[in-house]
PDB file of N, CA and C in Angstrom:
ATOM      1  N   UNK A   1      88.378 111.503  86.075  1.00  0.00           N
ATOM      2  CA  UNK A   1      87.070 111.779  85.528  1.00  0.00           C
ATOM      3  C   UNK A   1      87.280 112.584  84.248  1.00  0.00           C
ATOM      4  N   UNK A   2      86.622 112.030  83.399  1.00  0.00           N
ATOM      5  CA  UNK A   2      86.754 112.744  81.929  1.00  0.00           C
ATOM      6  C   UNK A   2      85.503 113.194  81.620  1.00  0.00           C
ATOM      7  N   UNK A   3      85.606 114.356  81.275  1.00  0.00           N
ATOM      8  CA  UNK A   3      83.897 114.926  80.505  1.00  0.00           C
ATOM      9  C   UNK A   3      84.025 115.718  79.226  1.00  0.00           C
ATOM     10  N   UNK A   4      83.667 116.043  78.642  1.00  0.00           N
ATOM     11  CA  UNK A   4      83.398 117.163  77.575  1.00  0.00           C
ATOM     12  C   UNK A   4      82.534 118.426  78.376  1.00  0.00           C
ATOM     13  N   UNK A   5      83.492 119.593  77.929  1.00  0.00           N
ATOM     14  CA  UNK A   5      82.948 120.641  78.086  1.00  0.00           C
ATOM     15  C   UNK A   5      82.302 121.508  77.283  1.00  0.00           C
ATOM     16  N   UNK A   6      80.674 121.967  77.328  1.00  0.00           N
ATOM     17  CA  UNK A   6      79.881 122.274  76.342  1.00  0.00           C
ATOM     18  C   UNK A   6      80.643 124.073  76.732  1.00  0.00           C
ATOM     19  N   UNK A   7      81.107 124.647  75.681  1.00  0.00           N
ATOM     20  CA  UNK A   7      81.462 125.786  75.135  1.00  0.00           C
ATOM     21  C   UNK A   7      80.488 126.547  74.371  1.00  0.00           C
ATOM     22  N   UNK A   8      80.977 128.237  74.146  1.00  0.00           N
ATOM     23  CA  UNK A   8      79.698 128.295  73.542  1.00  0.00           C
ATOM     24  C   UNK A   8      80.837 129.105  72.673  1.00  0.00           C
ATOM     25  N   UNK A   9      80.929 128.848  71.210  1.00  0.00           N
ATOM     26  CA  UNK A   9      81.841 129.009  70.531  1.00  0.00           C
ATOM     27  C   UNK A   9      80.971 128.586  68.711  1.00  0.00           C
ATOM     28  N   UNK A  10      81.639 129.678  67.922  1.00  0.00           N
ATOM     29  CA  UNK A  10      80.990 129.361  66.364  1.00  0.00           C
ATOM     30  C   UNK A  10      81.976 128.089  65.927  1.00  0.00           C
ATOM     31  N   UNK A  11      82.975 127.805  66.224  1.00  0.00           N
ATOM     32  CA  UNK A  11      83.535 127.215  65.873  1.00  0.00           C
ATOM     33  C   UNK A  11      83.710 125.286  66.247  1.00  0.00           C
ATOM     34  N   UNK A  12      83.189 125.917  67.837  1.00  0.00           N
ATOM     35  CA  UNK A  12      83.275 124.398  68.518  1.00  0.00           C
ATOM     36  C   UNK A  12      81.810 124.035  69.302  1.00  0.00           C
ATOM     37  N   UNK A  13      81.563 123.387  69.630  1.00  0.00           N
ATOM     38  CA  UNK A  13      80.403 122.922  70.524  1.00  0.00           C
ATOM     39  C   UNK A  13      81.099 122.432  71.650  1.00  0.00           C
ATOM     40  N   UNK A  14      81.587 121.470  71.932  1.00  0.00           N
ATOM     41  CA  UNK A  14      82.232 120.735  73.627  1.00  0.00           C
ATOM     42  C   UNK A  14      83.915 120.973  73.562  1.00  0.00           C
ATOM     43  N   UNK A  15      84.091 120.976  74.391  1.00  0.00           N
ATOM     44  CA  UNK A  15      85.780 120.605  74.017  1.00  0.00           C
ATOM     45  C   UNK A  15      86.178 119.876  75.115  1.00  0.00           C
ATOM     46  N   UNK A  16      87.029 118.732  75.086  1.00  0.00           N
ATOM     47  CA  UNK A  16      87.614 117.717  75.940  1.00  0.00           C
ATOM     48  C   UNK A  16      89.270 118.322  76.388  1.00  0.00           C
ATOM     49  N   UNK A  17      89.075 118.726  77.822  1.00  0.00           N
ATOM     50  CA  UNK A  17      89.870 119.243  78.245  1.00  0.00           C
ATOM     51  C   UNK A  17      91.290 118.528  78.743  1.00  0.00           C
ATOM     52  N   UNK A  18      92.121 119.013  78.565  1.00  0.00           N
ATOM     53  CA  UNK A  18      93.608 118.280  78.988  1.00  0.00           C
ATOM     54  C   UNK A  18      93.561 117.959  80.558  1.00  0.00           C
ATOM     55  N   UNK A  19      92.951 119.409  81.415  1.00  0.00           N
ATOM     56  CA  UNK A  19      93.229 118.706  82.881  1.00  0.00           C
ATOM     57  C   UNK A  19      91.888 119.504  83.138  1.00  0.00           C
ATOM     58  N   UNK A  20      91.175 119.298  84.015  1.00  0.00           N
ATOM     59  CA  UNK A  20      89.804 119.556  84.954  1.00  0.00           C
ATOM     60  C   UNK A  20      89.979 119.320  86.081  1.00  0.00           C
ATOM     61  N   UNK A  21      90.185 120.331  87.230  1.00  0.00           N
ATOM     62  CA  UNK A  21      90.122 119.943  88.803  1.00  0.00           C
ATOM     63  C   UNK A  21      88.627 120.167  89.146  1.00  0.00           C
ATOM     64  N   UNK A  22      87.948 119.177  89.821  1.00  0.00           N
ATOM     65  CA  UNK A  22      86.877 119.529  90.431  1.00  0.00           C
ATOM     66  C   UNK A  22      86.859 119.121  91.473  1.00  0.00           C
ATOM     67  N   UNK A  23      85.473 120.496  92.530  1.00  0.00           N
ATOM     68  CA  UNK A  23      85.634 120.280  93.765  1.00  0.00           C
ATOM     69  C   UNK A  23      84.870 118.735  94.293  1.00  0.00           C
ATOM     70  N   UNK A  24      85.224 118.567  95.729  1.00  0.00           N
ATOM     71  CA  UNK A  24      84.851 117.092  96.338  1.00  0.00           C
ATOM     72  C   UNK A  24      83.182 116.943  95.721  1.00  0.00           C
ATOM     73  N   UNK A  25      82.399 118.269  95.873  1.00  0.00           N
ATOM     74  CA  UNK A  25      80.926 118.561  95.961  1.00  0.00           C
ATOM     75  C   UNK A  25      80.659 118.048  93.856  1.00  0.00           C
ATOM     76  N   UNK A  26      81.107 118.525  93.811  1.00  0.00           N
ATOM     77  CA  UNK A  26      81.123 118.877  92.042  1.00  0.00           C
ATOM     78  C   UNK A  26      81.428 117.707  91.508  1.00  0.00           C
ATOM     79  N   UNK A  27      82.566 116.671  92.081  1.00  0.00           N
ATOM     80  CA  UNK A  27      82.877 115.532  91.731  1.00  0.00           C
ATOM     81  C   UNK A  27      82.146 114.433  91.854  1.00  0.00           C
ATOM     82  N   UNK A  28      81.102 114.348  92.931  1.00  0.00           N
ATOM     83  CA  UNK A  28      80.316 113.839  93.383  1.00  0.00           C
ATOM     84  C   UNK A  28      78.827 113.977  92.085  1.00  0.00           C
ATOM     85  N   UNK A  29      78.398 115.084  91.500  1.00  0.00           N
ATOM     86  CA  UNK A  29      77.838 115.405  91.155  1.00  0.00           C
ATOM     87  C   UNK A  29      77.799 114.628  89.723  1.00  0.00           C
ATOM     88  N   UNK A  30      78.699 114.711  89.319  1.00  0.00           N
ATOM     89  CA  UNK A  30      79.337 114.308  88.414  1.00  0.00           C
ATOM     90  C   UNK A  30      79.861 113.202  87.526  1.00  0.00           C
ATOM     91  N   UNK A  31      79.388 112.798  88.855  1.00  0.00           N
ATOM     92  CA  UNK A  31      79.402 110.939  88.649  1.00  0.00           C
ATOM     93  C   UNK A  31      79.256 110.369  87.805  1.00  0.00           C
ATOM     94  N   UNK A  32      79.301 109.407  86.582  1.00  0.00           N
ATOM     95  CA  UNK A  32      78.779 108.922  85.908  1.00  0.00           C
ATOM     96  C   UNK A  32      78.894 110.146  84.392  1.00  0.00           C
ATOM     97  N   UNK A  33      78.782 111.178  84.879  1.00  0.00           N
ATOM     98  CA  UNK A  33      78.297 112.184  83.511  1.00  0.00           C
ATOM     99  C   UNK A  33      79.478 112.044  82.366  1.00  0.00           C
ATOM    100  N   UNK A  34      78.804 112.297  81.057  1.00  0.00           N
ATOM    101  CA  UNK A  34      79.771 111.992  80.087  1.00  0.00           C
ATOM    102  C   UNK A  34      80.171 113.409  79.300  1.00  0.00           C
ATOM    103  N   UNK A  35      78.878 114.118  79.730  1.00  0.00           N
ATOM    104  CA  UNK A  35      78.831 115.665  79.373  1.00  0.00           C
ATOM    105  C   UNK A  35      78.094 116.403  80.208  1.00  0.00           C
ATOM    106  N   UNK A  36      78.872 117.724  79.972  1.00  0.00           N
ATOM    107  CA  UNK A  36      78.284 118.578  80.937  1.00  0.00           C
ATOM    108  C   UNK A  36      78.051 120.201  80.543  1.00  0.00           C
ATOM    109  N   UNK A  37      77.381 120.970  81.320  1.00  0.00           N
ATOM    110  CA  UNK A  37      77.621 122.634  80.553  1.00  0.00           C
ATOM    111  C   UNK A  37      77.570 123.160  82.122  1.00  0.00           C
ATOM    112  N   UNK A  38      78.848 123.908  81.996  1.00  0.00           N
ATOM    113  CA  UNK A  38      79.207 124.775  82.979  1.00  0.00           C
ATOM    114  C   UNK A  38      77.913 125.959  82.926  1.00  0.00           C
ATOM    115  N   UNK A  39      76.610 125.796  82.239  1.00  0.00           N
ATOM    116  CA  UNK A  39      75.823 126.643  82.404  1.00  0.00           C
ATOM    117  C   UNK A  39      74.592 126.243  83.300  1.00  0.00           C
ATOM    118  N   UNK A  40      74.969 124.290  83.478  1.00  0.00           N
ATOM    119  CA  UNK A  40      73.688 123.857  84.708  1.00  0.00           C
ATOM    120  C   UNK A  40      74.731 123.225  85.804  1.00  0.00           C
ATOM    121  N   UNK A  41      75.661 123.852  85.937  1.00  0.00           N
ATOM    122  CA  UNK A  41      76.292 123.275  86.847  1.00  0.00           C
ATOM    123  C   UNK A  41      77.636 123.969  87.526  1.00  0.00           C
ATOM    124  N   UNK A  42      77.662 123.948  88.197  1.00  0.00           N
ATOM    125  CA  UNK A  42      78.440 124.796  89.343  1.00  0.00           C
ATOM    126  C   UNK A  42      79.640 124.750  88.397  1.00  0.00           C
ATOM    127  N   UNK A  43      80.441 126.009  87.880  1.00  0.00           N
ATOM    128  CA  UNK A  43      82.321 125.428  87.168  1.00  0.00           C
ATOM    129  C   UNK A  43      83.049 124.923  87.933  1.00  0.00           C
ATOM    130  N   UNK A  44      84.316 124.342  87.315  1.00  0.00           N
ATOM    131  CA  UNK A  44      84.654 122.909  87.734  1.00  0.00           C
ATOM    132  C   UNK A  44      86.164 124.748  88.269  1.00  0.00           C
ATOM    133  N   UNK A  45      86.864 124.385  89.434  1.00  0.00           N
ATOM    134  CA  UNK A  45      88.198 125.011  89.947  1.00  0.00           C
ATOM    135  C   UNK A  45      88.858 125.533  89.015  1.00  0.00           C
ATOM    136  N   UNK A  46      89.221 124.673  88.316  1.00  0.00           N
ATOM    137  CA  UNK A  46      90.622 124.711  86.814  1.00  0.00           C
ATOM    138  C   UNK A  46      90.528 123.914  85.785  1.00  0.00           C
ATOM    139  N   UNK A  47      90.339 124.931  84.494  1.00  0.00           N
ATOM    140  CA  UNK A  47      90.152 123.855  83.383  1.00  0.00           C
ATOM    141  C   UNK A  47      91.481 124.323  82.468  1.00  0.00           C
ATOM    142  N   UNK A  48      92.402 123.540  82.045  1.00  0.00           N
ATOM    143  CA  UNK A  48      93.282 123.772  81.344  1.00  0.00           C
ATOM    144  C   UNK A  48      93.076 123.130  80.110  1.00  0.00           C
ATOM    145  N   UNK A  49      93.397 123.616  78.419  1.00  0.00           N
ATOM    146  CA  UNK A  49      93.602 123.186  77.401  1.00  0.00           C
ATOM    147  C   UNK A  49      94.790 123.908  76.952  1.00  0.00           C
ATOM    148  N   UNK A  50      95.523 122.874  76.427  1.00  0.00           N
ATOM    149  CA  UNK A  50      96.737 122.701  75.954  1.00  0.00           C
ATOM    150  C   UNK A  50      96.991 123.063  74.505  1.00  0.00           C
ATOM    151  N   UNK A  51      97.037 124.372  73.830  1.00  0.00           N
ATOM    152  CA  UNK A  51      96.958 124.665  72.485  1.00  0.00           C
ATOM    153  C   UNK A  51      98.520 124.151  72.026  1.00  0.00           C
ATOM    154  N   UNK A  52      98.820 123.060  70.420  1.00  0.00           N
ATOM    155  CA  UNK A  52      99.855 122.606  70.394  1.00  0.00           C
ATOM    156  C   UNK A  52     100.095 123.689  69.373  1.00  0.00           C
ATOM    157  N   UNK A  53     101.521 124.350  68.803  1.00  0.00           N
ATOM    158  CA  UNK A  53     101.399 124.501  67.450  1.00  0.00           C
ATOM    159  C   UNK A  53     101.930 124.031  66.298  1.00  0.00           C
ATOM    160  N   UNK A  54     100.939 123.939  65.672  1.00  0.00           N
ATOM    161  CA  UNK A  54     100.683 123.518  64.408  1.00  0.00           C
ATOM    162  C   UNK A  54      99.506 122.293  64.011  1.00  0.00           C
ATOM    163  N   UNK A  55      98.216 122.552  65.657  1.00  0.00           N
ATOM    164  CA  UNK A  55      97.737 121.592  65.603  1.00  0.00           C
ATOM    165  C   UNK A  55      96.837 122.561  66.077  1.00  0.00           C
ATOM    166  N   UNK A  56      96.014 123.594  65.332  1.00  0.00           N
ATOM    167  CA  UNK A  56      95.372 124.665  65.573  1.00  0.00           C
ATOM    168  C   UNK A  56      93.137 123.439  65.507  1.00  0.00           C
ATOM    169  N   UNK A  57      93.430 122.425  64.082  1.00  0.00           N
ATOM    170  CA  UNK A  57      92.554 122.125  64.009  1.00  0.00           C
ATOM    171  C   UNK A  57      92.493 121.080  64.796  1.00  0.00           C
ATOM    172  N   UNK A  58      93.225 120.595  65.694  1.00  0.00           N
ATOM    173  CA  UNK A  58      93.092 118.983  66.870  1.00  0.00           C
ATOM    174  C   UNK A  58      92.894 120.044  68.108  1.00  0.00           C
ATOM    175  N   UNK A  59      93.211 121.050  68.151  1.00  0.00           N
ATOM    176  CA  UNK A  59      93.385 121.903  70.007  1.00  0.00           C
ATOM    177  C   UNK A  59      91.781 122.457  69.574  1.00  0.00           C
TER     178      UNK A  59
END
């Protein structure tokens, strides 16, 4: 399941995360969604992003 995560950041608006665990309940929820904000919806277990360097403006 892939989503964009709405952030609340001057710099970014969503960010598409490297790995997202979500629970059975949450996954379910989730279905179909293409975006989401951890502010109407339960947070997802573990969200990891992967900062590369020298790729300050792609991370």
């Amino acid at each position: 399941m892939k989503a964009e995560v709405a952030v609340n950041s001057r710099q970014v608006g969503v960010r598409v995360t490297d790995l997202t665990i979500y629970s059975e309940e949450l996954a379910a929820v989730m279905k179909g969604a293409a975006r989401y904000s951890t502010m109407d919806i339960p947070p997802p277990l573990l969200v990891v992003e992967v900062v590369s360097p020298n790729q300050e403006n792609r991370d």
